[in-house]
N, C-alpha and C. Protein backbone atom coordinates (compact mmCIF):
# COMPACT_ATOMS: atom_id res chain seq x y z
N UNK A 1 43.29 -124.78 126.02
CA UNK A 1 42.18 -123.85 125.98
C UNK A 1 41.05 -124.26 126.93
N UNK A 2 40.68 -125.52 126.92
CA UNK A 2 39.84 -126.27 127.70
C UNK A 2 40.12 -125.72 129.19
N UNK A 3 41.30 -126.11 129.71
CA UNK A 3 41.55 -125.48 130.84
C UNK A 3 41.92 -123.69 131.17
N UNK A 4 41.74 -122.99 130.66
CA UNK A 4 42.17 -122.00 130.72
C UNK A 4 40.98 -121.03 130.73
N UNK A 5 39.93 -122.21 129.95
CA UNK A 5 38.40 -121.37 129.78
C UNK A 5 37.81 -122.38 131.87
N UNK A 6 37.82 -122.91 132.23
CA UNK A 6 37.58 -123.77 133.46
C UNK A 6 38.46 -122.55 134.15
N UNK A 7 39.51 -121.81 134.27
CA UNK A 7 39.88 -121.35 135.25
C UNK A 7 39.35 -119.91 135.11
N UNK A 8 38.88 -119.65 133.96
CA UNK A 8 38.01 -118.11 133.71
C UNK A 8 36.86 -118.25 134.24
N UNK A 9 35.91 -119.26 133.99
CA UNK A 9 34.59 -119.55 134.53
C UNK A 9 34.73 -119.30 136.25
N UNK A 10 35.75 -119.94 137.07
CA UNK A 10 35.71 -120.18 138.10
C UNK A 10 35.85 -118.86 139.04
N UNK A 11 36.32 -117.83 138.14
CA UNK A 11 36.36 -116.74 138.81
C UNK A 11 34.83 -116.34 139.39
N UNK A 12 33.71 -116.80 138.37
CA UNK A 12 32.61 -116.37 139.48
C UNK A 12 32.20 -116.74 140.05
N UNK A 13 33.00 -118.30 140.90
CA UNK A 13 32.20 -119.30 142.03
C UNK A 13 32.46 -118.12 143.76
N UNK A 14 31.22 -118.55 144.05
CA UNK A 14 31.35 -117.24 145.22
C UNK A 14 32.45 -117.89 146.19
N UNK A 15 32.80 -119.16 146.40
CA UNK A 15 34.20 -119.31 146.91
C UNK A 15 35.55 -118.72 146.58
N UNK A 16 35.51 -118.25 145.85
CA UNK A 16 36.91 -117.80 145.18
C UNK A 16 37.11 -116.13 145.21
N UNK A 17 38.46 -116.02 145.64
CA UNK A 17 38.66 -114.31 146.44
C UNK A 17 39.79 -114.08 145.40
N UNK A 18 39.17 -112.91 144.66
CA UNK A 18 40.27 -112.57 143.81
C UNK A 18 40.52 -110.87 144.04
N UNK A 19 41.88 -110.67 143.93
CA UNK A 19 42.30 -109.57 144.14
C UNK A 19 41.89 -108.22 143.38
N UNK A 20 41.37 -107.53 144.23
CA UNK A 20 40.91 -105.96 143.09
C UNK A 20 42.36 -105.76 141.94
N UNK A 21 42.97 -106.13 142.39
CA UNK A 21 44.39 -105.47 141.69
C UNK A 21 44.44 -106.55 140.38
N UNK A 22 43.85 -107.79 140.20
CA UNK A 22 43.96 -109.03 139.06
C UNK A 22 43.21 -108.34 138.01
N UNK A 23 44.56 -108.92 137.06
CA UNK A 23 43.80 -108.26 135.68
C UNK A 23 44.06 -109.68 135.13
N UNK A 24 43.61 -109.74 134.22
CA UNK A 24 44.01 -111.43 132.60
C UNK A 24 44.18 -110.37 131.48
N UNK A 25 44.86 -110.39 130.94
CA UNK A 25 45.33 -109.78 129.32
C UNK A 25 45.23 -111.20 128.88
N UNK A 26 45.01 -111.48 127.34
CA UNK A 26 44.86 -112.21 126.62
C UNK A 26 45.13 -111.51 125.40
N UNK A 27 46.37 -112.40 124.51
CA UNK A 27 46.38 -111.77 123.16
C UNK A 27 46.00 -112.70 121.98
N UNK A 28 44.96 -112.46 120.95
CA UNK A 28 44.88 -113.72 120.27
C UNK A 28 44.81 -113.09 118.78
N UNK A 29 45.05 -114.31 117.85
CA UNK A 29 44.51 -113.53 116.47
C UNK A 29 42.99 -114.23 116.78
N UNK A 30 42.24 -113.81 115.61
CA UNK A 30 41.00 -114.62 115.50
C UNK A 30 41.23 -115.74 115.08
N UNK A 31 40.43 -116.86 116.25
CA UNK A 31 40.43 -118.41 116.04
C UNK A 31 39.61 -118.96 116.52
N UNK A 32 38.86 -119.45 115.59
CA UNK A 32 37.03 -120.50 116.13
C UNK A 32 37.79 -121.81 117.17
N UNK A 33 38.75 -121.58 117.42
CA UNK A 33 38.53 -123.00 118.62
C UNK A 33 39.20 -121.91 120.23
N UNK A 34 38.87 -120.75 119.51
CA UNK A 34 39.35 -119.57 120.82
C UNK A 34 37.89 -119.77 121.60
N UNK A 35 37.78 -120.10 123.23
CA UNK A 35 36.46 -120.56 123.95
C UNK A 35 35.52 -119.35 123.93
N UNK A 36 34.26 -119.34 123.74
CA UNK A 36 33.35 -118.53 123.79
C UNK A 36 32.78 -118.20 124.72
N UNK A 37 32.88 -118.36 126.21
CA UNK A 37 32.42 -118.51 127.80
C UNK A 37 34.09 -117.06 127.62
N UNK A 38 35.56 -117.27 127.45
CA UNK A 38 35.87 -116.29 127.87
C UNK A 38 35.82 -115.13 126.99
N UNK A 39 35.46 -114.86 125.71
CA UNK A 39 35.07 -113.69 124.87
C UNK A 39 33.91 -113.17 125.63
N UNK A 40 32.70 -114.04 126.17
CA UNK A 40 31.66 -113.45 127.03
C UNK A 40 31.98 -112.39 127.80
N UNK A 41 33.08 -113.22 128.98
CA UNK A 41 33.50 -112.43 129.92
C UNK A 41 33.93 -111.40 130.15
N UNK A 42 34.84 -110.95 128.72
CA UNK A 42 36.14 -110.35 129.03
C UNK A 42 35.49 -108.41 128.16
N UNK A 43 36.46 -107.36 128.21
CA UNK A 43 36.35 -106.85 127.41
C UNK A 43 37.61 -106.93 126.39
N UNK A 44 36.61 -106.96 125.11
CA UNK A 44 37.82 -107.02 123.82
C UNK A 44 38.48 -105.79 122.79
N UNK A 45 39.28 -105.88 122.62
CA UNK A 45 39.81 -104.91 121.77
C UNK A 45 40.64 -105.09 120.42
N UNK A 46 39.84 -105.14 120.10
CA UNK A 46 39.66 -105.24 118.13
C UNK A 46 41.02 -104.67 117.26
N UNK A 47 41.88 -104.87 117.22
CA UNK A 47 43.18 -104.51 116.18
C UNK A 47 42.94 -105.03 114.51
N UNK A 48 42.82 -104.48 113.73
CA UNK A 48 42.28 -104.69 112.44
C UNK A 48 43.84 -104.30 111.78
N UNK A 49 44.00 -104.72 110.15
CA UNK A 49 45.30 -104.59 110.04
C UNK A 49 44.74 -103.11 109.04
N UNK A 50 45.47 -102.25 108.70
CA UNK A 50 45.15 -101.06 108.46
C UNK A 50 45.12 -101.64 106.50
N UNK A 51 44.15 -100.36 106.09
CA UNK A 51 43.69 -100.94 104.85
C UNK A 51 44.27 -99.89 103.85
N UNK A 52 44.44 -99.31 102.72
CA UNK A 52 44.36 -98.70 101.51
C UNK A 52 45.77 -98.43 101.79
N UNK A 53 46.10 -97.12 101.51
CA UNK A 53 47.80 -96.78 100.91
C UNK A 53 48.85 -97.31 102.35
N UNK A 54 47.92 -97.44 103.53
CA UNK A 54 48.95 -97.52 104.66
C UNK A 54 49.53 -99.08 105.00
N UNK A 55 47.77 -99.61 104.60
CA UNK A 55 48.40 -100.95 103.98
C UNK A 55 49.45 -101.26 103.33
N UNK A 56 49.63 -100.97 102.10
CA UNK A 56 50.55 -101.09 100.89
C UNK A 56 52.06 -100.69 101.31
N UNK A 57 52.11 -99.81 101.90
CA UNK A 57 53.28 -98.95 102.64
C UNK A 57 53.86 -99.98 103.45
N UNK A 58 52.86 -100.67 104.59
CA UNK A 58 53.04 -101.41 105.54
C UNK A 58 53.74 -102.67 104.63
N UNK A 59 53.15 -103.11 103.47
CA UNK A 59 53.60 -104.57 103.01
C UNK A 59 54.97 -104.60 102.28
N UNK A 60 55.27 -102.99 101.66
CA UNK A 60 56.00 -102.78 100.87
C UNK A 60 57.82 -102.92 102.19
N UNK A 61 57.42 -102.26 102.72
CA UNK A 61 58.38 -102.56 104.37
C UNK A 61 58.79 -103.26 105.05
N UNK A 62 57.85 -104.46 104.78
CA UNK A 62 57.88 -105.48 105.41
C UNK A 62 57.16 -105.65 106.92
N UNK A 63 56.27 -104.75 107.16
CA UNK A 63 55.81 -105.08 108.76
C UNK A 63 54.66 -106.16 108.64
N UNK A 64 54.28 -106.88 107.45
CA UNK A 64 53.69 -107.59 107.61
C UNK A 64 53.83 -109.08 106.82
N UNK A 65 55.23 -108.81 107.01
CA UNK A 65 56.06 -110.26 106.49
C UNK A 65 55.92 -109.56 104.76
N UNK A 66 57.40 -110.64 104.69
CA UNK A 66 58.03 -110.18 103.11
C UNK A 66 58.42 -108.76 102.69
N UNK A 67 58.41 -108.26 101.90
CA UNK A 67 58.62 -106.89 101.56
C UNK A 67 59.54 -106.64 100.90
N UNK A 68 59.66 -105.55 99.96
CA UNK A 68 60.66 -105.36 98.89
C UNK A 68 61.70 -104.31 99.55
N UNK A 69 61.40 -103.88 100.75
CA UNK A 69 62.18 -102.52 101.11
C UNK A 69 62.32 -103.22 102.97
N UNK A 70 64.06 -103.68 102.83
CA UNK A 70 64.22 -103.97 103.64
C UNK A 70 64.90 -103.06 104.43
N UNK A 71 65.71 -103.48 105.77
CA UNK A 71 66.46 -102.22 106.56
C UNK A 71 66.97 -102.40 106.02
N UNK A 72 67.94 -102.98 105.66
CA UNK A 72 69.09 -103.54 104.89
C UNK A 72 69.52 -101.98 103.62
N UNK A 73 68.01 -102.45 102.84
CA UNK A 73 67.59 -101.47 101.55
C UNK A 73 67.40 -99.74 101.71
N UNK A 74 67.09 -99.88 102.92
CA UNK A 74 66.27 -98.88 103.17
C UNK A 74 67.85 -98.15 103.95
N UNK A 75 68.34 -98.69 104.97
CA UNK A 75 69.64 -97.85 105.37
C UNK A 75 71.11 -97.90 104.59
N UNK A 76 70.76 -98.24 103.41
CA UNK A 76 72.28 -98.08 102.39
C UNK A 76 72.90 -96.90 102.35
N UNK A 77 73.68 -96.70 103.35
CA UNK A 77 74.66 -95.48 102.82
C UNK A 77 75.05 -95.28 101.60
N UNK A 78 75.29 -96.28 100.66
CA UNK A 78 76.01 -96.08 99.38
C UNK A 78 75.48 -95.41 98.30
N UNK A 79 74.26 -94.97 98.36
CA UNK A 79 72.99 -94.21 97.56
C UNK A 79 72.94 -93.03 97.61
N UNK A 80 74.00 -92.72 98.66
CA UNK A 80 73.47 -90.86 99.09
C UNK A 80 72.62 -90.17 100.07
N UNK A 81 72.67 -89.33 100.09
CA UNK A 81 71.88 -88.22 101.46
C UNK A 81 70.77 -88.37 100.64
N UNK A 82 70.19 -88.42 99.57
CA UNK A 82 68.56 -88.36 99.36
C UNK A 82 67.97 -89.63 99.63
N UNK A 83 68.62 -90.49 99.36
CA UNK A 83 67.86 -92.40 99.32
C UNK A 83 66.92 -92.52 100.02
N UNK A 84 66.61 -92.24 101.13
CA UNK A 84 65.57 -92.30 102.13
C UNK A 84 64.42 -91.84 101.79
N UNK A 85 64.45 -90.24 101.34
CA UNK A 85 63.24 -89.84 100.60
C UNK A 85 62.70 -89.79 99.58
N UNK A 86 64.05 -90.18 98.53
CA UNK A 86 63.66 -90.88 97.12
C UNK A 86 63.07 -92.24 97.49
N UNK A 87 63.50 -92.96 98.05
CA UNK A 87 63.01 -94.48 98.19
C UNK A 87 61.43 -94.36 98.60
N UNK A 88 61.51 -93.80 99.76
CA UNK A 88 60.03 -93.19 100.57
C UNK A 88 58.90 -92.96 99.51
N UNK A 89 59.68 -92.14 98.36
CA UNK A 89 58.61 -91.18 97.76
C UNK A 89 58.45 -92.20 96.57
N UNK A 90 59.07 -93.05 96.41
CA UNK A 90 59.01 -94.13 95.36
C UNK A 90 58.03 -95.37 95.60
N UNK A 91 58.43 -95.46 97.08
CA UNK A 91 57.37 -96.59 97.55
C UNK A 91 55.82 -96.03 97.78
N UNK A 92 55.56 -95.04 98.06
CA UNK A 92 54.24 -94.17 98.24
C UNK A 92 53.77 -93.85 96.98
N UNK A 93 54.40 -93.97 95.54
CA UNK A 93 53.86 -93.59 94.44
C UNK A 93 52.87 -95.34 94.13
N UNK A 94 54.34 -95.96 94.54
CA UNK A 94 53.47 -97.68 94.32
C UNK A 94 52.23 -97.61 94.90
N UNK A 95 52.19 -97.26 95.97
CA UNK A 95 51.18 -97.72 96.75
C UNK A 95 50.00 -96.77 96.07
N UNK A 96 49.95 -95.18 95.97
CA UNK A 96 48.99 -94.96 95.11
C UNK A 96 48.34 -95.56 94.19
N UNK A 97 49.39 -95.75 93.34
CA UNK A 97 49.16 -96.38 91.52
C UNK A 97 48.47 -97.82 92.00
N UNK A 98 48.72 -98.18 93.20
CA UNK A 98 48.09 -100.11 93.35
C UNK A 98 46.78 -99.62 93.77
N UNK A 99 46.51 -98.22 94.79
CA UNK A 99 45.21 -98.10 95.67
C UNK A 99 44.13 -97.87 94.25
N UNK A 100 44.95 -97.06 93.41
CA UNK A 100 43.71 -96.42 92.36
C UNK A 100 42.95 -97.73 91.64
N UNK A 101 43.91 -98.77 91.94
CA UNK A 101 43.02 -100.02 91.03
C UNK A 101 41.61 -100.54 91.70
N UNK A 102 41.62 -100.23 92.96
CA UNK A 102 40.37 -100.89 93.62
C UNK A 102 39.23 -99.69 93.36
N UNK A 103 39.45 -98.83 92.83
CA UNK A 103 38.59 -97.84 92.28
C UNK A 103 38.11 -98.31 90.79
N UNK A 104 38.62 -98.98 90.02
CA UNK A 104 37.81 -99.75 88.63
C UNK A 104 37.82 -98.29 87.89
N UNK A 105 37.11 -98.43 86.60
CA UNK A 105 37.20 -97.25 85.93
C UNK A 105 37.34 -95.67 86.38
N UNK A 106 36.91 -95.40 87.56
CA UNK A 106 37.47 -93.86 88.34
C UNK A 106 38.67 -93.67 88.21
N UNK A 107 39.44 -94.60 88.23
CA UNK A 107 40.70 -93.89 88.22
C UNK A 107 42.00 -94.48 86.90
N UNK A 108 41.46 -95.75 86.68
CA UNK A 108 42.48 -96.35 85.51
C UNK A 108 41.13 -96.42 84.32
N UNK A 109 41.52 -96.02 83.37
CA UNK A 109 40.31 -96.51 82.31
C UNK A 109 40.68 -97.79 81.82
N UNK A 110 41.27 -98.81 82.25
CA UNK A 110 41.52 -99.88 82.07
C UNK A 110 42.43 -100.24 83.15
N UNK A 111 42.18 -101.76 83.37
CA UNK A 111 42.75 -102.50 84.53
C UNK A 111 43.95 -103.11 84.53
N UNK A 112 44.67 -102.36 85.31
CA UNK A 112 46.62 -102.94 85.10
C UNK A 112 46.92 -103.42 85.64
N UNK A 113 47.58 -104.37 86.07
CA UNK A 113 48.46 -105.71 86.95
C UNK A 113 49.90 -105.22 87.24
N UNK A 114 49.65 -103.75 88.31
CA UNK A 114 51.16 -103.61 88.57
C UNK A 114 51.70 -104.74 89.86
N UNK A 115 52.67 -104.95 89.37
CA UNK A 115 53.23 -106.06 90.13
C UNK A 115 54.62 -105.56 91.01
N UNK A 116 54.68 -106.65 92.30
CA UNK A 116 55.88 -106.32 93.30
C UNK A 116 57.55 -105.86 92.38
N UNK A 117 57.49 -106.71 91.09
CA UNK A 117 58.54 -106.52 90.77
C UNK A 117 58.75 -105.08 90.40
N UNK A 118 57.88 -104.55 89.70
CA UNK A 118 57.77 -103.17 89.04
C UNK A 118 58.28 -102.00 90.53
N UNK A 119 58.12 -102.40 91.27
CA UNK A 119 58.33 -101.61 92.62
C UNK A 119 60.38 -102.01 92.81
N UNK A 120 60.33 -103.38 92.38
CA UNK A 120 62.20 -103.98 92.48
C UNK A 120 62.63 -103.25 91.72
N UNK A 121 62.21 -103.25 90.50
CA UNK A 121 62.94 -102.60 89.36
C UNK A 121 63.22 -101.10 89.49
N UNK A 122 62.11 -100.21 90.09
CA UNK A 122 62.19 -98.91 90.01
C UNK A 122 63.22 -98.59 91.24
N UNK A 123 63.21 -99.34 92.30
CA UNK A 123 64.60 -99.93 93.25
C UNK A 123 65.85 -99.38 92.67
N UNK A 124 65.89 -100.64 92.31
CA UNK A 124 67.39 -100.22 91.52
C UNK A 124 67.62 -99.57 90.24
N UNK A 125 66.76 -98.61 89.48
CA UNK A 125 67.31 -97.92 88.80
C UNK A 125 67.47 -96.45 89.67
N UNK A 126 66.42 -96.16 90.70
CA UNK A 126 66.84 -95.63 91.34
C UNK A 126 68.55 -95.41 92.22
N UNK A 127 68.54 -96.67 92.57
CA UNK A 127 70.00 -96.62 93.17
C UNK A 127 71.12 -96.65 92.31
N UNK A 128 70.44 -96.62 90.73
CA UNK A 128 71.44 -96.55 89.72
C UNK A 128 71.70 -95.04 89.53
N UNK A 129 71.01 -94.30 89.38
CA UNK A 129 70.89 -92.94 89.23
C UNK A 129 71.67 -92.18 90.00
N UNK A 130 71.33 -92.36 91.26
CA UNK A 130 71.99 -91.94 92.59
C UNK A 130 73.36 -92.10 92.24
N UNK A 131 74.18 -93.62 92.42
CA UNK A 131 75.15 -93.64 92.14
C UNK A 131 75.78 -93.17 91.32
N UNK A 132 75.31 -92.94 90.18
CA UNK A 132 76.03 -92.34 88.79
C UNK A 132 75.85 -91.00 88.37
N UNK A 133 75.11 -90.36 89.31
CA UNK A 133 75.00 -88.50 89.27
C UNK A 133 75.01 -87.83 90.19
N UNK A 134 76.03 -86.79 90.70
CA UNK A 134 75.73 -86.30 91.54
C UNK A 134 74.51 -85.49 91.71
N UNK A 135 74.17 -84.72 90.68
CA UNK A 135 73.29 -84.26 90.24
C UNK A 135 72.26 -85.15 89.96
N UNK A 136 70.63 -84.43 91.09
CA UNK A 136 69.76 -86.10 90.25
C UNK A 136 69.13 -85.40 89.02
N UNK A 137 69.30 -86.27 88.12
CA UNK A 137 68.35 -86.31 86.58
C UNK A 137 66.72 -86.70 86.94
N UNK A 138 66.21 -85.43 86.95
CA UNK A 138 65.27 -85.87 87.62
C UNK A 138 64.14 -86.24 86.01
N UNK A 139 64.44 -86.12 85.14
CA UNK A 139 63.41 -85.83 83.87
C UNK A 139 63.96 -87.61 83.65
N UNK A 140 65.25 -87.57 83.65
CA UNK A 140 65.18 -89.33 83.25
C UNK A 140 64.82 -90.41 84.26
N UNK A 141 64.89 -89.85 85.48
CA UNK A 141 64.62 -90.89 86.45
C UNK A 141 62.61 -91.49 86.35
N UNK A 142 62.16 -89.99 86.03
CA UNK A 142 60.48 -90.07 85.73
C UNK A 142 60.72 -90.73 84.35
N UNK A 143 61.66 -90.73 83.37
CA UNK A 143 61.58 -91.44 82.33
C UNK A 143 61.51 -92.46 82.55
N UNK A 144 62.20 -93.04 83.30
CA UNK A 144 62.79 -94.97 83.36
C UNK A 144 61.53 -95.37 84.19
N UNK A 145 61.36 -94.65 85.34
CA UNK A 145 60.39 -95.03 86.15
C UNK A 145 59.02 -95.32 85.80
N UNK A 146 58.44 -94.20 85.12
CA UNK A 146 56.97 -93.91 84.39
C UNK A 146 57.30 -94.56 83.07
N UNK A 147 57.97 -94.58 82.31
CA UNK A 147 58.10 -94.95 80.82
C UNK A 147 57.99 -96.18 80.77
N UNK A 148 59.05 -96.52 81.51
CA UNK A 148 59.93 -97.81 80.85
C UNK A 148 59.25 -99.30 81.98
N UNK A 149 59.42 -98.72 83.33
CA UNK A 149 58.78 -99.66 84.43
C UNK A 149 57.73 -99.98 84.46
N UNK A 150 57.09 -99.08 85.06
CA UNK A 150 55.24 -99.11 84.76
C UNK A 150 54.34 -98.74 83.84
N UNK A 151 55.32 -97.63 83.22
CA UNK A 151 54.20 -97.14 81.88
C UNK A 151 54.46 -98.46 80.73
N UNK A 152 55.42 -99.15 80.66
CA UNK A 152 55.27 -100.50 80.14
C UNK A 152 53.84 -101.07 79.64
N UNK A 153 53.34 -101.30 81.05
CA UNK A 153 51.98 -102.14 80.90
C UNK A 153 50.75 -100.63 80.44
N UNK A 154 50.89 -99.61 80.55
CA UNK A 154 49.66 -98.65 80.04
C UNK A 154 49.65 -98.58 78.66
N UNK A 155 48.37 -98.47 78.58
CA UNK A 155 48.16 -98.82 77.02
C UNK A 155 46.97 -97.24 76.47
N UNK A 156 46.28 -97.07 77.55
CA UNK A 156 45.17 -95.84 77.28
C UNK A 156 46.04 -94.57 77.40
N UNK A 157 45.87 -93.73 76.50
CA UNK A 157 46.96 -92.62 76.86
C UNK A 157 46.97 -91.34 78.09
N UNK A 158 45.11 -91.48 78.30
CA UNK A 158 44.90 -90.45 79.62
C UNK A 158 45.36 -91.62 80.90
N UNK A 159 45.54 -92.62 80.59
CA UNK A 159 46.08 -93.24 82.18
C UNK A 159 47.61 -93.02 82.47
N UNK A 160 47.89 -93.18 81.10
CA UNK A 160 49.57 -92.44 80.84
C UNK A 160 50.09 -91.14 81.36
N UNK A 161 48.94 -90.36 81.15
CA UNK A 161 49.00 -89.11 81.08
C UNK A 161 48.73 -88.62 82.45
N UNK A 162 47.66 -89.79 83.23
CA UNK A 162 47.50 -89.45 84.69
C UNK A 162 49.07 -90.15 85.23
N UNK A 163 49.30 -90.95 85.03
CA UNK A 163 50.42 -91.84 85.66
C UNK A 163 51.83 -90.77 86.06
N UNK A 164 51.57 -90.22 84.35
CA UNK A 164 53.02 -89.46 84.31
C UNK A 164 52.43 -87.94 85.48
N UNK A 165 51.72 -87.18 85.98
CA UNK A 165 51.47 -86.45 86.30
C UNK A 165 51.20 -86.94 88.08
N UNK A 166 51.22 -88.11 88.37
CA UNK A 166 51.34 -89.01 90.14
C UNK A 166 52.47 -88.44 89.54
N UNK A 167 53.27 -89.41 88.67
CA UNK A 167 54.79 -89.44 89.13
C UNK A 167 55.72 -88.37 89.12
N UNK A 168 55.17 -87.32 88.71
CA UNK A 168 56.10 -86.04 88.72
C UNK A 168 55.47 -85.64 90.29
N UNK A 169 54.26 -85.44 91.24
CA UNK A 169 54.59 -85.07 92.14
C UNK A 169 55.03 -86.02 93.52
N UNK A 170 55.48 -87.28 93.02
CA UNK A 170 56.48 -88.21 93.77
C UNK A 170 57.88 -87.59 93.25
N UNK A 171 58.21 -87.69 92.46
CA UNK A 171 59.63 -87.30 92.03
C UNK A 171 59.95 -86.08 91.24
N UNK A 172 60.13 -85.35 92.22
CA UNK A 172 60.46 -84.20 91.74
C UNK A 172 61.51 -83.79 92.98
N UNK A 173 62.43 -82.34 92.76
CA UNK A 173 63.09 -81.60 93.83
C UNK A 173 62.18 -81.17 94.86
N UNK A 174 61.28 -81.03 95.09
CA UNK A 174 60.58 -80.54 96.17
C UNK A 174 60.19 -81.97 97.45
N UNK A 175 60.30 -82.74 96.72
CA UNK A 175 60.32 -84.27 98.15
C UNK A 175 62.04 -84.15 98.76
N UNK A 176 62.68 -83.62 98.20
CA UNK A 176 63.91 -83.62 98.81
C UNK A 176 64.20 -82.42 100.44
N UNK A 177 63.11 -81.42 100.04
CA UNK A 177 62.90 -80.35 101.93
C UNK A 177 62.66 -81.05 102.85
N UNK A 178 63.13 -80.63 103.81
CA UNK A 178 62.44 -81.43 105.52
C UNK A 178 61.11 -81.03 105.56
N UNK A 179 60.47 -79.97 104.74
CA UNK A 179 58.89 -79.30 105.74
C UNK A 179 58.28 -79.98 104.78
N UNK A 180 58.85 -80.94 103.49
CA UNK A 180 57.69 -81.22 102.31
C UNK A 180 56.78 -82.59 103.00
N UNK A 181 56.01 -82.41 102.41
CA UNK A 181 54.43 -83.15 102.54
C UNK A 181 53.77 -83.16 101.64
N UNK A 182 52.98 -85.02 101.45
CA UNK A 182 52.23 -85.56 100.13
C UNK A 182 51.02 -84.99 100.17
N UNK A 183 50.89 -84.26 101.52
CA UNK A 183 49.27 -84.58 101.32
C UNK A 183 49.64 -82.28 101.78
N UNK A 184 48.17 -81.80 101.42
CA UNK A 184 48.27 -80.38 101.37
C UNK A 184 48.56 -79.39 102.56
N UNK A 185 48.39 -80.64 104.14
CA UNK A 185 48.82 -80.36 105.26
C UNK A 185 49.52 -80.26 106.06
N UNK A 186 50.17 -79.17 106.78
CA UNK A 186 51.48 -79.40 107.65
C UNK A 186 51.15 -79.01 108.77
């Protein structure tokens, strides 16, 4: 670094002929022993890691190391023509139900500890379902999922009652169209 900040400085000794065409890219995370003579110099451009449901989406995937939904998981032929958008619409319910917690009483009237596993579990009962119906059961799949997985830990009955009402418009027949969309815009 020592040297690298000495050969940035030197660009403005009036001896030195540098080409209109020279650029320096520099890629760094943030690091206090990164030199402060070339942050002066340079212009910077700020990459922040993205925050609330896109976050969650992002971690649940794995683009930011670990993740419960691998390619592996995620391209299983053996699940069926829906898996992709059941899985999709399964992992986007997590990520809701985790975002509403940083909201404190607005949105849970009490504070729940949904955890990575609760996202494993609803995994594979999902891919249990799939496999074992051609037809999806869609009233038991919101059963196992909302009941049994996560409604587990709810204890207030309007959080129940909100929970079960996310999870019917994650899982229902209508996430299964090409034109469908979570949000009211297309």
């Amino acid at each position: 670094m020592p040297q690298l900040c000495a050969i940035v400085e030197s660009f403005n000794r009036p001896d030195v002929t540098i080409d209109p065409e020279f650029r320096l890219w520099l890629s760094s995370k943030s690091d206090s022993s990164f030199p402060i003579p070339i942050l002066q110099k340079g212009v910077k451009v700020a990459v922040e890691l993205p925050q609330g449901l896109k976050s969650n989406l992002l971690q649940m995937f794995g683009y930011s190391g670990g993740g419960e939904v691998t390619e592996e998981i995620f391209e299983n032929p053996d699940y069926g023509q829906w898996w992709k958008k059941l899985l999709f619409s399964l992992c986007f319910f997590n990520a809701v139900i985790n975002e509403r917690k940083n909201y404190g009483t607005l949105c849970w009237n009490i504070a729940y500890k949904f955890i990575s596993s609760d996202l494993e579990v609803s995994i594979k009962v999902l891919a249990s379902v799939l496999q074992r119906h051609a037809d999806l059961p869609w009233e038991q799949l919101r059963c196992l999922v909302g009941e049994v997985v996560y409604g587990g830990r709810i204890t207030d009955p309007w959080d129940r009652r909100c929970l079960d009402t996310l999870l019917c418009r994650f899982c229902n027949p209508e996430v299964l169209r090409d034109d469908f969309t979570f949000s009211g815009e297309t």
